[in-house]
N, C-alpha and C. Protein backbone atom coordinates (compact mmCIF):
# COMPACT_ATOMS: atom_id res chain seq x y z
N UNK A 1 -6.13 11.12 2.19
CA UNK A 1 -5.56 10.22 3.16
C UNK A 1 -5.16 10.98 4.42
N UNK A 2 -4.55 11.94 4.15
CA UNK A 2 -3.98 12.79 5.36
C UNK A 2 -5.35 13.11 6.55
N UNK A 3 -6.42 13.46 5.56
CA UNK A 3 -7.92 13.92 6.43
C UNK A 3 -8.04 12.33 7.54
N UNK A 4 -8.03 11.44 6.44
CA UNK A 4 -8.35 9.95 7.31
C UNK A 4 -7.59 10.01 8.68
N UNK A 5 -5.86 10.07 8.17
CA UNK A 5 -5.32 10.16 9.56
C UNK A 5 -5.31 11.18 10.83
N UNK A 6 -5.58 11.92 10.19
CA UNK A 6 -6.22 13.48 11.29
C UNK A 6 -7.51 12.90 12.20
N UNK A 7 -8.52 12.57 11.05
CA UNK A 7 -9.40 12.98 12.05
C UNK A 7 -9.74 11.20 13.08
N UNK A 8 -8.36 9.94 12.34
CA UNK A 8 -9.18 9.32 13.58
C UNK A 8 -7.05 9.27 14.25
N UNK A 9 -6.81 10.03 14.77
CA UNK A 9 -5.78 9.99 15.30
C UNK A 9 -4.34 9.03 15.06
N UNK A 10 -4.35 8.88 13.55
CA UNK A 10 -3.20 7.96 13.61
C UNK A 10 -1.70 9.12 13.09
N UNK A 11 -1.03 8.17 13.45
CA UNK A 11 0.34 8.84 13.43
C UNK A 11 1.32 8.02 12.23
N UNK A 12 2.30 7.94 11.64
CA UNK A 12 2.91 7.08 11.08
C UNK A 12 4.07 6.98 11.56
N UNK A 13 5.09 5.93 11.77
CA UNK A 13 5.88 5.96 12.26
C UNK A 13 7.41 6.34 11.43
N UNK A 14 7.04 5.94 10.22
CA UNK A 14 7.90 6.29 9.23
C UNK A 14 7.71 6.85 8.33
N UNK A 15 8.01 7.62 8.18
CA UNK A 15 7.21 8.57 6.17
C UNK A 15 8.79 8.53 5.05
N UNK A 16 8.19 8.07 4.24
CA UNK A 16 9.38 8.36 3.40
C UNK A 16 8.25 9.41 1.80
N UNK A 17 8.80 10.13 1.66
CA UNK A 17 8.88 11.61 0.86
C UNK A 17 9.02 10.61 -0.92
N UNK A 18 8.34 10.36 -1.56
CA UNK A 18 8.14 9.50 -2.57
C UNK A 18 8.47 10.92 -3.69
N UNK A 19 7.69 12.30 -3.59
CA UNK A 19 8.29 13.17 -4.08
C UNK A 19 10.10 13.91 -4.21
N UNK A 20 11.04 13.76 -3.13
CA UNK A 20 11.97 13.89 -2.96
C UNK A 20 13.13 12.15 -3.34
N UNK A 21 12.25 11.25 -3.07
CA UNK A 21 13.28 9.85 -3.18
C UNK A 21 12.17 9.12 -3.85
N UNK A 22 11.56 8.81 -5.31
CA UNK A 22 11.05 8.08 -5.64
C UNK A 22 11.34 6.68 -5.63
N UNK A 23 10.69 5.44 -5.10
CA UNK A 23 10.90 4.17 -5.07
C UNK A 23 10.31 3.68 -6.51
N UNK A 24 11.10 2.70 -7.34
CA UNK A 24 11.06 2.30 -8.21
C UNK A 24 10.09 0.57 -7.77
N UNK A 25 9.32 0.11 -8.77
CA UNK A 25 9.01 -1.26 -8.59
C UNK A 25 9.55 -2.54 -7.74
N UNK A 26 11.01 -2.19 -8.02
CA UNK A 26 11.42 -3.28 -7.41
C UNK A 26 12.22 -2.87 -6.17
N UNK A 27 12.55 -1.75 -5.39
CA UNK A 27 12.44 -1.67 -4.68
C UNK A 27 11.66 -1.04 -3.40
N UNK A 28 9.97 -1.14 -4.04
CA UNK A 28 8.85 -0.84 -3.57
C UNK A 28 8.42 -2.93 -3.10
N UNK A 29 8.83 -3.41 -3.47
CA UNK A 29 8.56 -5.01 -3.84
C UNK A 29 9.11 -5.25 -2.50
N UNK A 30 10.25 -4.98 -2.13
CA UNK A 30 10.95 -5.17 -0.45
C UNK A 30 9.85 -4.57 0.39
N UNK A 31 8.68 -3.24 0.19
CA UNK A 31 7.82 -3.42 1.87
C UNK A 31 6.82 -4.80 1.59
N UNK A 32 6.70 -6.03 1.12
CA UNK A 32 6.34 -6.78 0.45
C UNK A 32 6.86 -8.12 1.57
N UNK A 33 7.92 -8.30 1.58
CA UNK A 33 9.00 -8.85 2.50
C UNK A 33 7.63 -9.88 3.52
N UNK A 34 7.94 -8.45 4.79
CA UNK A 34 7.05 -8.89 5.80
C UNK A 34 5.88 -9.29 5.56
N UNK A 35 5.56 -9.27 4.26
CA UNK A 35 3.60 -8.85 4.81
C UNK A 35 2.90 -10.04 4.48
N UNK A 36 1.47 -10.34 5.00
CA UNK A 36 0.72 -11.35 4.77
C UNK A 36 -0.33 -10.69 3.78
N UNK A 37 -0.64 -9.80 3.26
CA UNK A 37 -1.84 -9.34 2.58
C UNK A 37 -1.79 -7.97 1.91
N UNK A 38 -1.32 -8.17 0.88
CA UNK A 38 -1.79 -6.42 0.06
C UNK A 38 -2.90 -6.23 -0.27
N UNK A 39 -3.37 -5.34 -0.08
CA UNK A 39 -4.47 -4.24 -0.36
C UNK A 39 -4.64 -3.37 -1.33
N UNK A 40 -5.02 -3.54 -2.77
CA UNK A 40 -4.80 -2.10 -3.52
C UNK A 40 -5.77 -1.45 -4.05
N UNK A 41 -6.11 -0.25 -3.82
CA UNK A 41 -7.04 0.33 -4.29
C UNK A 41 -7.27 0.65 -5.76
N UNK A 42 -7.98 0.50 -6.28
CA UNK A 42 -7.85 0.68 -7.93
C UNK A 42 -9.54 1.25 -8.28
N UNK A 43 -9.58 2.56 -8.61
CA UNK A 43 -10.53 3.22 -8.45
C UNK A 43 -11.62 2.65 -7.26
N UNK A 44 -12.67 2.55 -8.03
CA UNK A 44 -13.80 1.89 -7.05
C UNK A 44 -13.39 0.34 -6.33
N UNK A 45 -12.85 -0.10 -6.62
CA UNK A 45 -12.80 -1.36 -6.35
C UNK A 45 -11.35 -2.09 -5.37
N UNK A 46 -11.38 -2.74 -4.28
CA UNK A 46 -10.17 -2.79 -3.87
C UNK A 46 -9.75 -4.30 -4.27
N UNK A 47 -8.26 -4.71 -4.33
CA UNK A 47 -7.90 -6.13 -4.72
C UNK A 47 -7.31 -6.56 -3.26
N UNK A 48 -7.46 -7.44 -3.00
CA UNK A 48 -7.11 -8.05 -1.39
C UNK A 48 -6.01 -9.39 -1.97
N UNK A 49 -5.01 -9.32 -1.98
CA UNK A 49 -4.20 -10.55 -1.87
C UNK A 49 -3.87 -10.91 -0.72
N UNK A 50 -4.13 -12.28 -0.42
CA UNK A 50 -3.67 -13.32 0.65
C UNK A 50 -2.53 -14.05 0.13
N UNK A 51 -1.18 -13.00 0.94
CA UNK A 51 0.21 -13.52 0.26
C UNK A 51 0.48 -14.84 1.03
N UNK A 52 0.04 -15.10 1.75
CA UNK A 52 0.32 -16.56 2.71
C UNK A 52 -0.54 -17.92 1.69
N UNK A 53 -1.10 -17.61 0.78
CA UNK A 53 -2.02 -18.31 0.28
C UNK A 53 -1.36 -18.16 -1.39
N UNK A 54 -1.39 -17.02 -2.05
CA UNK A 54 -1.10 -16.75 -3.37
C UNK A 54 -0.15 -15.82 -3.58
N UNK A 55 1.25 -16.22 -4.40
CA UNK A 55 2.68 -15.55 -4.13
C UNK A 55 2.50 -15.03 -6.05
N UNK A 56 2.12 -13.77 -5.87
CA UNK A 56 1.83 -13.32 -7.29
C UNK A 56 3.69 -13.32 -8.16
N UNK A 57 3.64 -13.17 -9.20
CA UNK A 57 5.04 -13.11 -9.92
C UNK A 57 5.31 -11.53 -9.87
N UNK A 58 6.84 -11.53 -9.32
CA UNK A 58 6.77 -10.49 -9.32
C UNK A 58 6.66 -9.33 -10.54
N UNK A 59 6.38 -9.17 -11.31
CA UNK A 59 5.77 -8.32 -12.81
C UNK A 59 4.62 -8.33 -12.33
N UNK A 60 3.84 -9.35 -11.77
CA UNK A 60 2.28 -8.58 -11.16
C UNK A 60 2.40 -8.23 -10.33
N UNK A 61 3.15 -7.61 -9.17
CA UNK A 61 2.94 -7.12 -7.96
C UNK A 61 4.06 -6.20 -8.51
N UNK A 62 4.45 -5.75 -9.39
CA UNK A 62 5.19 -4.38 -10.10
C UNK A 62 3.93 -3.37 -10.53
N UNK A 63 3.44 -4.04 -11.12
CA UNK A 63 2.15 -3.44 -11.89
C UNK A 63 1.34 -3.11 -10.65
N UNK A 64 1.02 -3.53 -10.08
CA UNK A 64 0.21 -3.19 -8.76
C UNK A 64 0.41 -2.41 -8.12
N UNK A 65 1.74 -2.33 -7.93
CA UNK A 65 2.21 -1.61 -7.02
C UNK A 65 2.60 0.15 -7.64
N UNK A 66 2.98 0.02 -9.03
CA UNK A 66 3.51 1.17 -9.49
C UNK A 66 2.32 1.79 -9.93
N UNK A 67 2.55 3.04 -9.92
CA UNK A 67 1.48 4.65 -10.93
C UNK A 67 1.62 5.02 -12.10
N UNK A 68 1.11 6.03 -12.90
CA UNK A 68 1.62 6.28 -13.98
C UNK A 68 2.93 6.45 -14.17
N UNK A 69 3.50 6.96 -13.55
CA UNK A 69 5.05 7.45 -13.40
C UNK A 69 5.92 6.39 -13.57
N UNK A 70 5.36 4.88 -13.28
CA UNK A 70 6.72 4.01 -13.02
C UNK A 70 6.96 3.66 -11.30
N UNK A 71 6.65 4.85 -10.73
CA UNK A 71 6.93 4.83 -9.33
C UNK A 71 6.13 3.95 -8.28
N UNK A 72 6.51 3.93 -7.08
CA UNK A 72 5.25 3.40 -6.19
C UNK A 72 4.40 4.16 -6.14
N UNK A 73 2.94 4.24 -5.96
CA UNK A 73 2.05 4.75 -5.63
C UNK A 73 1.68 4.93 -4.40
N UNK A 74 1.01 6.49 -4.32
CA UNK A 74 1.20 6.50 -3.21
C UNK A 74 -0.93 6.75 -3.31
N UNK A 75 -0.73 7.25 -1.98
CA UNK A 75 -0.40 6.71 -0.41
C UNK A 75 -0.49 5.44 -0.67
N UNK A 76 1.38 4.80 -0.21
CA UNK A 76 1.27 3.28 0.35
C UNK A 76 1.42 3.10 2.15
N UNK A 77 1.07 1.96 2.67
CA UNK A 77 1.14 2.29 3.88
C UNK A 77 1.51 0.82 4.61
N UNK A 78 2.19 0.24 5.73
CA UNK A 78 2.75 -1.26 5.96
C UNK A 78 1.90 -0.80 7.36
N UNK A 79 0.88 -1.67 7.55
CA UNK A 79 -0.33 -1.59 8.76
C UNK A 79 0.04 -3.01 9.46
N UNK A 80 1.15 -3.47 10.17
CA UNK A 80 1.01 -4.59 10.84
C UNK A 80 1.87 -5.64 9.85
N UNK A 81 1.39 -6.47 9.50
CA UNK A 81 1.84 -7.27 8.21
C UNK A 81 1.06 -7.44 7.10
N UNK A 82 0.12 -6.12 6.85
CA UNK A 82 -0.77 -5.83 5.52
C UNK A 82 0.16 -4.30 4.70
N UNK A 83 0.10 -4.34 3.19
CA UNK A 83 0.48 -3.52 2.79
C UNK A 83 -0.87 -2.90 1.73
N UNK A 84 -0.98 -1.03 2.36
CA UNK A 84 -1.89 -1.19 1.59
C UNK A 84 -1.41 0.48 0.99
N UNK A 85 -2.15 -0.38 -0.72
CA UNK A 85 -1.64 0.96 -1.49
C UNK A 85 -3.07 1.62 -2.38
N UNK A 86 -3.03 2.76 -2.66
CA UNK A 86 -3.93 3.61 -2.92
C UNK A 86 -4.90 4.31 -1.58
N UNK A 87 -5.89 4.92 -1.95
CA UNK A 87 -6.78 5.02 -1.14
C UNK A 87 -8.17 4.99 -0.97
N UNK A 88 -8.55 3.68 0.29
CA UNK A 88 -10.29 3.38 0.04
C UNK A 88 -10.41 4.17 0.98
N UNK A 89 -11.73 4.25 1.47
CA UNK A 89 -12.33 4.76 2.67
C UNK A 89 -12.35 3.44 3.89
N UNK A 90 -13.11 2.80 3.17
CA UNK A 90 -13.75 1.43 3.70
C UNK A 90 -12.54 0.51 4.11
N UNK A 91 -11.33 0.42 2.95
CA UNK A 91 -10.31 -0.78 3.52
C UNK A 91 -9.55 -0.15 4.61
N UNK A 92 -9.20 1.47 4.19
CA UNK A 92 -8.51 1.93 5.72
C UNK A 92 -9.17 1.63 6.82
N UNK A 93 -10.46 1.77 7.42
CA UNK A 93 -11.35 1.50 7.91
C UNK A 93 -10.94 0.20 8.53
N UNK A 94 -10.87 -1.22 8.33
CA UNK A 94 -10.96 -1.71 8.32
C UNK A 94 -8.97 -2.25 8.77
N UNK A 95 -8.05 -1.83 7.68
CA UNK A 95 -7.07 -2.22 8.04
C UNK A 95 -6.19 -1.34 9.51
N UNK A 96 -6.67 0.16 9.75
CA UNK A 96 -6.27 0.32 10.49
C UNK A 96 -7.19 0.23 11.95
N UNK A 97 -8.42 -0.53 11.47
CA UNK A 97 -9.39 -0.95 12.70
C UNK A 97 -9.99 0.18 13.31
N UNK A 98 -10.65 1.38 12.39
CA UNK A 98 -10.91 2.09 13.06
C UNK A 98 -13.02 2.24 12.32
């Protein structure tokens, strides 16, 4: 992920250190709040929810959202009012319009 943001110039405006302050499920569920659309990468394949359309329970958007650990997974990232977690090539592409 870091290569992605290098080489097409993005910056983040906020980083929070998931190694030093791990976010737990449910309060990984609050960058959730704002957004119209999660994004999650899950090996090959990405899942696109249209939260304006389908309001998953939250135990499925726990599961989604968390790693082996319990924790959020990272790289997560809040692109506008899309939240997107793991990493594609193609959906970054696409969500950060590049």
């Amino acid at each position: 992920m870091q290569e992605f943001l290098a080489r097409h110039n993005i910056a983040a405006q906020k980083v929070h250190d998931a190694r030093k302050e791990p976010l737990t499920p449910e309060r990984a569920l609050a960058l959730l709040q704002p957004a119209d659309e999660l994004c999650v990468a899950q090996g090959k394949q990405t899942l696109r929810i249209d939260l304006t359309k389908r309001k998953p329970k939250a135990e499925e958007l726990k599961k989604l959202l968390a790693g082996p650990t319990g924790k959020l997974r990272a790289p997560t990232f809040r692109v506008g009012r899309t939240v997107l977690v793991g990493f594609d090539e193609a959906t970054c592409r696409q969500v950060f319009g590049v």
